[in-house]
C-alpha atoms as a PDB file:
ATOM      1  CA  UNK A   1      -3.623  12.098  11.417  1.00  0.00           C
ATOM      2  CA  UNK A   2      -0.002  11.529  10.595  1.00  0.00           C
ATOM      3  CA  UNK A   3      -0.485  11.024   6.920  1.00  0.00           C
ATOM      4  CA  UNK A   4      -1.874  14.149   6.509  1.00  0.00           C
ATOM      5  CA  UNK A   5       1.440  15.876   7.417  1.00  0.00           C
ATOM      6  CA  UNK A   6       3.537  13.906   5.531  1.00  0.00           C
ATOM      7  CA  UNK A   7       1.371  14.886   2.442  1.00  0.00           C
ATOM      8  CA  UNK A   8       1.498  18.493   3.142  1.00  0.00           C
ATOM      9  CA  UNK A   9       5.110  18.447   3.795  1.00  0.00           C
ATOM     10  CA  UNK A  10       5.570  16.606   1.047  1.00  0.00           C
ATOM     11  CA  UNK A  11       4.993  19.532  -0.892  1.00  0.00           C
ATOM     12  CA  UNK A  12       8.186  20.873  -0.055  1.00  0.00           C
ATOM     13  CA  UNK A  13       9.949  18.358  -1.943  1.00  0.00           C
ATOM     14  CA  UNK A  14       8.611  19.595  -4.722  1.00  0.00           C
ATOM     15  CA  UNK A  15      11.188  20.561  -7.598  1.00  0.00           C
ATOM     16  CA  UNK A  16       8.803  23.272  -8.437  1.00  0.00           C
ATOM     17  CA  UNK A  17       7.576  25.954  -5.515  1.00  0.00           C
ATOM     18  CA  UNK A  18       5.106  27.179  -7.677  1.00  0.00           C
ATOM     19  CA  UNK A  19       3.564  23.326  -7.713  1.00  0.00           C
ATOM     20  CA  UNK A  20       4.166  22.955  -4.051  1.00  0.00           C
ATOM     21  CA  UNK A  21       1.986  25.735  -3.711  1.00  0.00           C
ATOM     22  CA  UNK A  22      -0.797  24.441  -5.959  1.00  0.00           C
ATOM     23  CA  UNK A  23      -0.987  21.208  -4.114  1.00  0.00           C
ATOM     24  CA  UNK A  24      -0.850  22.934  -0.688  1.00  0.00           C
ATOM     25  CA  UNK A  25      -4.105  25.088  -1.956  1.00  0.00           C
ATOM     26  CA  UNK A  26      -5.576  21.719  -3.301  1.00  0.00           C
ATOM     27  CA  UNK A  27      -5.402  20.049   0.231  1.00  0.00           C
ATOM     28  CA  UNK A  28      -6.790  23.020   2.234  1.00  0.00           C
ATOM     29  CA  UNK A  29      -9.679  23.051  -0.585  1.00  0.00           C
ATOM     30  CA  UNK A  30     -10.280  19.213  -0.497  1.00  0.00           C
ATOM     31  CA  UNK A  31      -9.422  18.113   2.419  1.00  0.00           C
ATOM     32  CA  UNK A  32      -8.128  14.569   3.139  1.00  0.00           C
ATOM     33  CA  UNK A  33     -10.622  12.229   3.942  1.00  0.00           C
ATOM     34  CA  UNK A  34      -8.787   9.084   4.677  1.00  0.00           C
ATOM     35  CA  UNK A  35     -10.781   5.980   6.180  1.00  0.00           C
ATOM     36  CA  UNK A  36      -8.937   3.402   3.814  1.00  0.00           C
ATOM     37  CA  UNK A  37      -6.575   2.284   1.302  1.00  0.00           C
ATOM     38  CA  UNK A  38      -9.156   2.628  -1.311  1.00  0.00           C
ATOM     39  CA  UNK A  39     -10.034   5.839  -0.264  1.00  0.00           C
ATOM     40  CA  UNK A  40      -6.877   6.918   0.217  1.00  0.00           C
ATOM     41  CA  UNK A  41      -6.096   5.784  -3.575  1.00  0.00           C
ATOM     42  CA  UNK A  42      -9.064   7.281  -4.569  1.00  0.00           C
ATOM     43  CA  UNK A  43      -8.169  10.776  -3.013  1.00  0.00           C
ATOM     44  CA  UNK A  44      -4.611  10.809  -4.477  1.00  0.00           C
ATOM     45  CA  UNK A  45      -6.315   9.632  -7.959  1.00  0.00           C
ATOM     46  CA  UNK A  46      -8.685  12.748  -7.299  1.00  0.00           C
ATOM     47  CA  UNK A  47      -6.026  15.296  -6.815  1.00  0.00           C
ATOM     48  CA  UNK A  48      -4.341  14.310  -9.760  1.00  0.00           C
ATOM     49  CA  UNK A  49      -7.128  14.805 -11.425  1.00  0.00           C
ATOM     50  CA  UNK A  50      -7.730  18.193 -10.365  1.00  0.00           C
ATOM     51  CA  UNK A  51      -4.065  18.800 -11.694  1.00  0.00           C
ATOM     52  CA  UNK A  52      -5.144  17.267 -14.981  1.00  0.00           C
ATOM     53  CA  UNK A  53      -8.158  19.437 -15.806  1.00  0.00           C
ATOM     54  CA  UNK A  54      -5.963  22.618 -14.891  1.00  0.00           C
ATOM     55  CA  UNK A  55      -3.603  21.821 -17.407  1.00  0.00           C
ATOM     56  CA  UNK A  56      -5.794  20.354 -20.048  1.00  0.00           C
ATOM     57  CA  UNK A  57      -4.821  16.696 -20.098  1.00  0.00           C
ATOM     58  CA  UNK A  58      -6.687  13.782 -20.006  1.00  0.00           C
ATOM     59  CA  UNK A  59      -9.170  12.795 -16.637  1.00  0.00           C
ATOM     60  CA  UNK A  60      -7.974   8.968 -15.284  1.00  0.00           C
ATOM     61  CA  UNK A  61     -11.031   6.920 -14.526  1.00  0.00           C
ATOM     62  CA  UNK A  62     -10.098   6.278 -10.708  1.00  0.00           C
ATOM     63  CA  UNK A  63     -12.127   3.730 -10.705  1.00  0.00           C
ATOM     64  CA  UNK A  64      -9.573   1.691 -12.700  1.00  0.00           C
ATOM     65  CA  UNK A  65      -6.818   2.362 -10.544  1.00  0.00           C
ATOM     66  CA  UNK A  66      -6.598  -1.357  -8.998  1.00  0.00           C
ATOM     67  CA  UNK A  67      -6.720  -2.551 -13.157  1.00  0.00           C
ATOM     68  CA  UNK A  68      -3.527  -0.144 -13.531  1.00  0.00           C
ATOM     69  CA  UNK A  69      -1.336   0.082 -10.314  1.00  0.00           C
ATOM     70  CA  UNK A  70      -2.397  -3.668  -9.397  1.00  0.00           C
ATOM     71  CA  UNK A  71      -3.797  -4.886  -6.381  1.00  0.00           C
ATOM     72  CA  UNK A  72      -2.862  -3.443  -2.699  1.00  0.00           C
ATOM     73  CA  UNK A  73      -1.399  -6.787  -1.606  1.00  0.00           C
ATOM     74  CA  UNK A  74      -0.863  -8.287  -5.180  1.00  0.00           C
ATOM     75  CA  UNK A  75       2.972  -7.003  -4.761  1.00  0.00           C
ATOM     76  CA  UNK A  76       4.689 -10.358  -3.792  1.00  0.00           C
ATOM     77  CA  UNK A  77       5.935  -8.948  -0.356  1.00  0.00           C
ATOM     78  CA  UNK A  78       4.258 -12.011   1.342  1.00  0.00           C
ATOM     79  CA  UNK A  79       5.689 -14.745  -1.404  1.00  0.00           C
ATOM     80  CA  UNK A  80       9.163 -13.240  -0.970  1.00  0.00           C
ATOM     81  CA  UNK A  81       9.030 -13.385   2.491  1.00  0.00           C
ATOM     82  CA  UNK A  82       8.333 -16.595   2.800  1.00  0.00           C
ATOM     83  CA  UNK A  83      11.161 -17.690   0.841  1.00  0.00           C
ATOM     84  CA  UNK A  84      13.418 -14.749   2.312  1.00  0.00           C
ATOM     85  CA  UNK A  85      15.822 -17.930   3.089  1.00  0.00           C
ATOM     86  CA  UNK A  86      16.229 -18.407  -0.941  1.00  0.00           C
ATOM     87  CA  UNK A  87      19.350 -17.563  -2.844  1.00  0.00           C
ATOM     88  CA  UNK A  88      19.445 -16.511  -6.547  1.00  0.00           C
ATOM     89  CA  UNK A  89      21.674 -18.224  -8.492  1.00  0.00           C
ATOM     90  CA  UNK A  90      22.589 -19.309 -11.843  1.00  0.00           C
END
């Protein structure tokens, strides 16, 4: 799976080796499984969490994650698109 890559390798971005490290062990440990979007939000919300316990700050309810980072869809990409043709102007 292609996104599974791209999150490993991500974690050579990071500005921190010592962090890339930690979420490298974290994926071989809990491994990605990705049907959805929703699971796939739910994974990354998971993971944080796991970075949250080890450094003593607060667990984020996942299941709130829609209430907080909005709707997958709810962006506006489809409303802008259909007025693509619109000009901004004062």
């Amino acid at each position: 799976m292609f996104i599974i890559i791209i999150i490993f390798d991500s974690a050579e971005f990071f500005p921190c080796q010592e962090c890339g490290t930690h979420f490298k062990n974290m994926l071989d440990t809990y491994p990605i499984k990705n049907n959805n979007r929703s699971e796939f939000r739910q994974y990354i919300c998971f993971l944080h969490n796991q970075v949250n316990k080890r450094l003593n700050k607060t667990i984020f309810d996942c299941s709130k994650h829609e209430e907080v980072y909005g709707n997958p869809g709810g962006c506006g990409c489809k409303d802008s698109q259909s007025n693509s043709t619109q000009t901004v102007s004062e």
